[in-house]
C-alpha atoms as a PDB file:
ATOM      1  CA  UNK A   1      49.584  48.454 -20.673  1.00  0.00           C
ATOM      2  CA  UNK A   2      51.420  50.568 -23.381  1.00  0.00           C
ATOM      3  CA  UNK A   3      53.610  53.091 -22.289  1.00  0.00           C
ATOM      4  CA  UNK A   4      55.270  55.790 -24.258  1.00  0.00           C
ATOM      5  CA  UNK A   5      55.260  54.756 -27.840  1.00  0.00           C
ATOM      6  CA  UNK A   6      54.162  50.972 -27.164  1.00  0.00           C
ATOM      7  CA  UNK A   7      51.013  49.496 -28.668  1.00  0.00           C
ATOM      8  CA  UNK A   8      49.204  46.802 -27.541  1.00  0.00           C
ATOM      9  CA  UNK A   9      47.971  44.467 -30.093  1.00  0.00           C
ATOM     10  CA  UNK A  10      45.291  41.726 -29.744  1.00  0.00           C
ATOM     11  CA  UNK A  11      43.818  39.337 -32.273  1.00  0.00           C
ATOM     12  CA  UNK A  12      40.457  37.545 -31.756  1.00  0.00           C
ATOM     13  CA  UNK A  13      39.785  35.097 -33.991  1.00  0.00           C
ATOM     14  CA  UNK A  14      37.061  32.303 -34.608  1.00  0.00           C
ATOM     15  CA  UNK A  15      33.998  31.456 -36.958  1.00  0.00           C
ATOM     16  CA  UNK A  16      31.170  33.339 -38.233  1.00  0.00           C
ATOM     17  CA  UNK A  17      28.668  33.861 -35.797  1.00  0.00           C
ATOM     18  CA  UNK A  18      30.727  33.510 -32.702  1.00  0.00           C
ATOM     19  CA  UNK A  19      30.693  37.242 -31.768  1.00  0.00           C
ATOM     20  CA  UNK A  20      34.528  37.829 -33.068  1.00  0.00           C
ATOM     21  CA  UNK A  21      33.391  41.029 -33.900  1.00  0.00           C
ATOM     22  CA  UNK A  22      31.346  41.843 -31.135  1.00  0.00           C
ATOM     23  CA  UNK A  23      34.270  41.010 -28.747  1.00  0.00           C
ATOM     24  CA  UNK A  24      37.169  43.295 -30.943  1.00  0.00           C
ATOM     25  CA  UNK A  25      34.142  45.817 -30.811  1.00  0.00           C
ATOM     26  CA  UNK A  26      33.771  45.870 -26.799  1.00  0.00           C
ATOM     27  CA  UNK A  27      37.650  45.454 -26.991  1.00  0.00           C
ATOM     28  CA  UNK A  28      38.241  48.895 -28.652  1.00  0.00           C
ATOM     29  CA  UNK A  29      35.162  50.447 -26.634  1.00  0.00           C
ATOM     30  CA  UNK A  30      37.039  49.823 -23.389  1.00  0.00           C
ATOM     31  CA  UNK A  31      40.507  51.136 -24.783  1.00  0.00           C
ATOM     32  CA  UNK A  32      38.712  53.998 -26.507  1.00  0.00           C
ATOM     33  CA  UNK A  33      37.190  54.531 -22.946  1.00  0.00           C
ATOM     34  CA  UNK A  34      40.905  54.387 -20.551  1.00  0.00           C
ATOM     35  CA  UNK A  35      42.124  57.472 -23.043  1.00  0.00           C
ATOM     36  CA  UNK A  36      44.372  55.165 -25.519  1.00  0.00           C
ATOM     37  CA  UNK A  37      44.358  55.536 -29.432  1.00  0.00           C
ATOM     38  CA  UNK A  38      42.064  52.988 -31.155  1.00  0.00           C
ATOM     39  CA  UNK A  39      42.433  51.019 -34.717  1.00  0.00           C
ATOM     40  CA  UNK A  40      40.388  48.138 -35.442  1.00  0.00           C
ATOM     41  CA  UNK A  41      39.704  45.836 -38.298  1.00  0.00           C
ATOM     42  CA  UNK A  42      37.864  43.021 -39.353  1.00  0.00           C
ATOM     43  CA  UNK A  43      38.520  40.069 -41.914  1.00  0.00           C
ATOM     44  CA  UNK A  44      35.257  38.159 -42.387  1.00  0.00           C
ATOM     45  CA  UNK A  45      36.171  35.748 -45.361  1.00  0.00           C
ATOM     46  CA  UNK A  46      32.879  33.190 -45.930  1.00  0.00           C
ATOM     47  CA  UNK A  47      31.529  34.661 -41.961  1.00  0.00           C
ATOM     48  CA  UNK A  48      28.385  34.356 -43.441  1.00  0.00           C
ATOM     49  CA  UNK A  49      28.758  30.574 -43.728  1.00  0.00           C
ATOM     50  CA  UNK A  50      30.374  29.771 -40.515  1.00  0.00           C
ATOM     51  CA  UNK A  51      33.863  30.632 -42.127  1.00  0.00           C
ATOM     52  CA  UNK A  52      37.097  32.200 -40.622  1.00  0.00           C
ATOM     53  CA  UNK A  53      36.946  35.959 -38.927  1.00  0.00           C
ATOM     54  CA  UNK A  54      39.472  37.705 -37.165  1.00  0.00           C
ATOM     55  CA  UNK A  55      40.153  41.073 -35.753  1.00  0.00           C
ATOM     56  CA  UNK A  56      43.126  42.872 -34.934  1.00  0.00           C
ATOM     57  CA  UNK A  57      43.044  45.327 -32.269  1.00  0.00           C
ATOM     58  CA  UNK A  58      45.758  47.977 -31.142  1.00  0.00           C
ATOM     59  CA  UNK A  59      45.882  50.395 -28.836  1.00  0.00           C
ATOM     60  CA  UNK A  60      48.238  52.788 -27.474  1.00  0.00           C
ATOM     61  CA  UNK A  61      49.383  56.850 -27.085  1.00  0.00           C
ATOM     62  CA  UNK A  62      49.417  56.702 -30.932  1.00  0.00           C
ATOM     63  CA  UNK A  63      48.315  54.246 -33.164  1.00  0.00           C
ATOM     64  CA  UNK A  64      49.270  54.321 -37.067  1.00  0.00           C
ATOM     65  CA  UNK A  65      47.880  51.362 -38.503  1.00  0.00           C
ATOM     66  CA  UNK A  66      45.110  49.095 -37.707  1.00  0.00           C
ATOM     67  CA  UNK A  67      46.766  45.801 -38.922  1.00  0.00           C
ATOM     68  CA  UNK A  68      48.712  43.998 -36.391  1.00  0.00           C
ATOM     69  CA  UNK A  69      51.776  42.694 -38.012  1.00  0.00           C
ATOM     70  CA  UNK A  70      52.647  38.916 -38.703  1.00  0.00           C
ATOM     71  CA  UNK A  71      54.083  38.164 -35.437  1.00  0.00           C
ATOM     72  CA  UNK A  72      53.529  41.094 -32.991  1.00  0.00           C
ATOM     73  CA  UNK A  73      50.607  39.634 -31.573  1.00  0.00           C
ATOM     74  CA  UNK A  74      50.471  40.536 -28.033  1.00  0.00           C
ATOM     75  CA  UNK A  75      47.704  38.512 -27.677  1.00  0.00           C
ATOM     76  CA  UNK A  76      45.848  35.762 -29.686  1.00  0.00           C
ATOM     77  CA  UNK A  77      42.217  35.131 -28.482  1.00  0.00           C
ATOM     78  CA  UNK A  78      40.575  32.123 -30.246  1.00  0.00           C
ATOM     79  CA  UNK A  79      37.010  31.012 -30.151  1.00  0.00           C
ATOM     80  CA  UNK A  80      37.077  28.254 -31.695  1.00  0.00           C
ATOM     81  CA  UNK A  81      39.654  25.740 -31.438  1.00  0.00           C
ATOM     82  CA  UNK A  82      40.370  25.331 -35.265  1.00  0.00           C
ATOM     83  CA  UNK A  83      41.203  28.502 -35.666  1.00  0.00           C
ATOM     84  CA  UNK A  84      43.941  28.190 -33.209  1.00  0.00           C
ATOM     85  CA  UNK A  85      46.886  27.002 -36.011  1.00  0.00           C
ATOM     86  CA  UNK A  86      45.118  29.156 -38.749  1.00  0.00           C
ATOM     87  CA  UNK A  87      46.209  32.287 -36.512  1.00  0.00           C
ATOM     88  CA  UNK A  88      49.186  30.935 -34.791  1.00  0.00           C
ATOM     89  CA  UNK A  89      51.542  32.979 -36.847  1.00  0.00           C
ATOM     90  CA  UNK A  90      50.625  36.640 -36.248  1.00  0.00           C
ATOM     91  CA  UNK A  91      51.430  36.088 -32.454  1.00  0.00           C
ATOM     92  CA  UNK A  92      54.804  36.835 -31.421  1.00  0.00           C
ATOM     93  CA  UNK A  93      57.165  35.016 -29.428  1.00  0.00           C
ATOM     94  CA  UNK A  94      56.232  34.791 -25.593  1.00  0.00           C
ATOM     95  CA  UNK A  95      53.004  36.211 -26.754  1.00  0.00           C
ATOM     96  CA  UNK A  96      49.753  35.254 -24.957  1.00  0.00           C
ATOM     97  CA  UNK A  97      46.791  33.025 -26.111  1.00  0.00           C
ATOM     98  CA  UNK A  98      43.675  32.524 -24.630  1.00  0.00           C
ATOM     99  CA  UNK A  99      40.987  29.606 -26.328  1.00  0.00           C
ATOM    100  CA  UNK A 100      37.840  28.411 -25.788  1.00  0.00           C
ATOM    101  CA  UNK A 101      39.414  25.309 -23.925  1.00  0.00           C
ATOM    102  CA  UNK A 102      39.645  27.765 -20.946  1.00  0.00           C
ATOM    103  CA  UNK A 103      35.715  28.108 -20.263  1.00  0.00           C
ATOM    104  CA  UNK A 104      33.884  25.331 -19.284  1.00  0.00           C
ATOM    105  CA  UNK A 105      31.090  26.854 -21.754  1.00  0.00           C
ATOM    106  CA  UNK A 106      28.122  24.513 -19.254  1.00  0.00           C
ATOM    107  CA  UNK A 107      28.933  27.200 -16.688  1.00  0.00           C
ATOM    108  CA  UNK A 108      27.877  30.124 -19.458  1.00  0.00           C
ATOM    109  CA  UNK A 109      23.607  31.095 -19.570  1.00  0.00           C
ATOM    110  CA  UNK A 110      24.346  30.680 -23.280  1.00  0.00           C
ATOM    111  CA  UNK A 111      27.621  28.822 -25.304  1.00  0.00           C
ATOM    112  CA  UNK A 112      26.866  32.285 -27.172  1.00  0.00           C
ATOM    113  CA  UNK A 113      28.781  34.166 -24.496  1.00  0.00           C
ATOM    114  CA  UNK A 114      32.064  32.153 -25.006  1.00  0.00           C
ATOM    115  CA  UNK A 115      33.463  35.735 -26.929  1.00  0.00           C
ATOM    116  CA  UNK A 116      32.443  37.605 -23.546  1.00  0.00           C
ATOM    117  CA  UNK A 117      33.926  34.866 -21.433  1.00  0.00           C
ATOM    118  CA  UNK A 118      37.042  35.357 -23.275  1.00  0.00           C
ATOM    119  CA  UNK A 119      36.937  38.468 -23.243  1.00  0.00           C
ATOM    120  CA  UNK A 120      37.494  38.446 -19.229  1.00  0.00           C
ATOM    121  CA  UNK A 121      40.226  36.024 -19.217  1.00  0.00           C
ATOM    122  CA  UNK A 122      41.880  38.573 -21.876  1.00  0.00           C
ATOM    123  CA  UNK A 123      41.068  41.345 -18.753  1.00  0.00           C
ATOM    124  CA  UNK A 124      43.140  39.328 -16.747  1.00  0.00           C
ATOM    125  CA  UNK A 125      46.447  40.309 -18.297  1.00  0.00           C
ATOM    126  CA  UNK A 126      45.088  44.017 -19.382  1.00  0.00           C
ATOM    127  CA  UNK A 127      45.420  46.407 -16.168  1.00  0.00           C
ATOM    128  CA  UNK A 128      42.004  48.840 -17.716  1.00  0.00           C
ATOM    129  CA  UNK A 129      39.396  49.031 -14.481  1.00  0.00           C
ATOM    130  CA  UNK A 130      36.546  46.129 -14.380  1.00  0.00           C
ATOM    131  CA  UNK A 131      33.439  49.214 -14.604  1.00  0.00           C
ATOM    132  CA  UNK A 132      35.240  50.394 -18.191  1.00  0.00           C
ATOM    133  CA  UNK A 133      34.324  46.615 -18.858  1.00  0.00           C
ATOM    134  CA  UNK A 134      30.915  46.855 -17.669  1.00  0.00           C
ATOM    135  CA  UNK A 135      30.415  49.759 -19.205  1.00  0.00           C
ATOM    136  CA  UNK A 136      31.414  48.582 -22.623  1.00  0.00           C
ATOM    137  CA  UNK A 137      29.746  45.459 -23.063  1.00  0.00           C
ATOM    138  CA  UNK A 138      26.616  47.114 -21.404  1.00  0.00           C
ATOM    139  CA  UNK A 139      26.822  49.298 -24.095  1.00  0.00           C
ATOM    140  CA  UNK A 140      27.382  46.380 -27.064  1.00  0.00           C
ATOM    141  CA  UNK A 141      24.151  44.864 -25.735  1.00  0.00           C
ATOM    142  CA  UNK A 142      20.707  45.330 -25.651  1.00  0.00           C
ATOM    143  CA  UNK A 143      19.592  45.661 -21.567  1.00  0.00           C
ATOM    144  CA  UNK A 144      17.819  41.807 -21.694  1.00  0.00           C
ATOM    145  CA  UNK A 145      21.665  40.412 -22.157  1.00  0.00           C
ATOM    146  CA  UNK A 146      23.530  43.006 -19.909  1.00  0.00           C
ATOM    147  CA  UNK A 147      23.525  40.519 -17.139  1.00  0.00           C
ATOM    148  CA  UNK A 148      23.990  37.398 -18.950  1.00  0.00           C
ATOM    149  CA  UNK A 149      26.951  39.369 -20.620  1.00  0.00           C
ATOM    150  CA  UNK A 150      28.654  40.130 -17.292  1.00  0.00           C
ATOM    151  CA  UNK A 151      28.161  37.415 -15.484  1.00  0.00           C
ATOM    152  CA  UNK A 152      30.444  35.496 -18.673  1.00  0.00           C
ATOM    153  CA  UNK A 153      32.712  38.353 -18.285  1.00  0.00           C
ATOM    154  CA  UNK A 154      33.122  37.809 -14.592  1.00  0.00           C
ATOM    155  CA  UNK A 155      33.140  33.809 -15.053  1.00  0.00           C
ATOM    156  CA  UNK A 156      36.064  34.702 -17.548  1.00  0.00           C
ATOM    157  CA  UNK A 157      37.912  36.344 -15.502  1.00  0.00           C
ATOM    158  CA  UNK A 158      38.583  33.231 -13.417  1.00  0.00           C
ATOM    159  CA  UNK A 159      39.402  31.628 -16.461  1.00  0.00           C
ATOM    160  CA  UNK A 160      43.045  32.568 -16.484  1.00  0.00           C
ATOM    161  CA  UNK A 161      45.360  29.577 -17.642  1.00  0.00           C
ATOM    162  CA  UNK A 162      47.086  30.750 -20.882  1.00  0.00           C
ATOM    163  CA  UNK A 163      48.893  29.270 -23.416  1.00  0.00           C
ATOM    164  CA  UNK A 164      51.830  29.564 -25.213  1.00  0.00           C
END
């Protein structure tokens, strides 16, 4: 977690439709939530057609700019496996990256909760409590997918192999 002047920053990436968004969103919700500074954005390119979308979130005691940096990735998170070399190059060196290839997505209610999934293999190597979770993506959904939602979240979290 950051300390001092440190920020953390995370990229999610995938395709259009995959909940990219949805995941930086609950992301920043839980930072926003343990007291650290928040910047998010989005790059959708051709999302609406199943095209490339990423998100860069940072966090930290102050956070200036809402772009991570080509290579200062602290963490790549990739939903779908082409995107995985399309994004390589903002993570830095000894930086994390969690894919899809880590949930067996038959275990999931729904392959639709792959971004959730991730998204607790990701809380794996953040030290923010699991109900700041909860909380979050209870509040990203609408109450009929709260417990699909965690369930992913808590599936994810046993999902920890990493890559480098």
């Amino acid at each position: 977690m950051p300390t001092g002047s440190d920020v953390v920053n995370v990229v999610i990436a995938g395709l259009g439709g995959q909940g990219v968004i949805k995941a930086s969103d609950i992301l920043a919700d839980v930072a926003f939530r343990a007291g650290y500074d928040v910047k998010k954005s989005e790059l959708h390119g051709m999302s609406q057609r199943g095209g490339s979308v990423s998100s860069d979130v940072r966090f930290g005691k102050k956070v200036w700019s809402p772009m991570v940096p080509f290579g200062c990735a602290d963490y790549l998170v990739v939903l779908s496996s082409d995107q995985l070399e399309v994004n390589r190059h903002v993570l830095k060196e000894g930086g994390v990256t969690l894919s899809a290839e880590l949930v067996d997505v038959s275990r999931l209610a729904s392959p639709r909760c792959i971004n959730v999934a991730l998204l607790g293999a990701l809380s794996a190597h953040l030290e923010f409590p699991e109900e700041l979770w909860n909380a979050a993506i209870r509040s990203g959904f609408p109450e009929k997918l709260h417990d699909m939602n965690i369930t992913a979240f808590q599936f994810g979290r046993t999902c920890t192999k990493t890559q480098q």
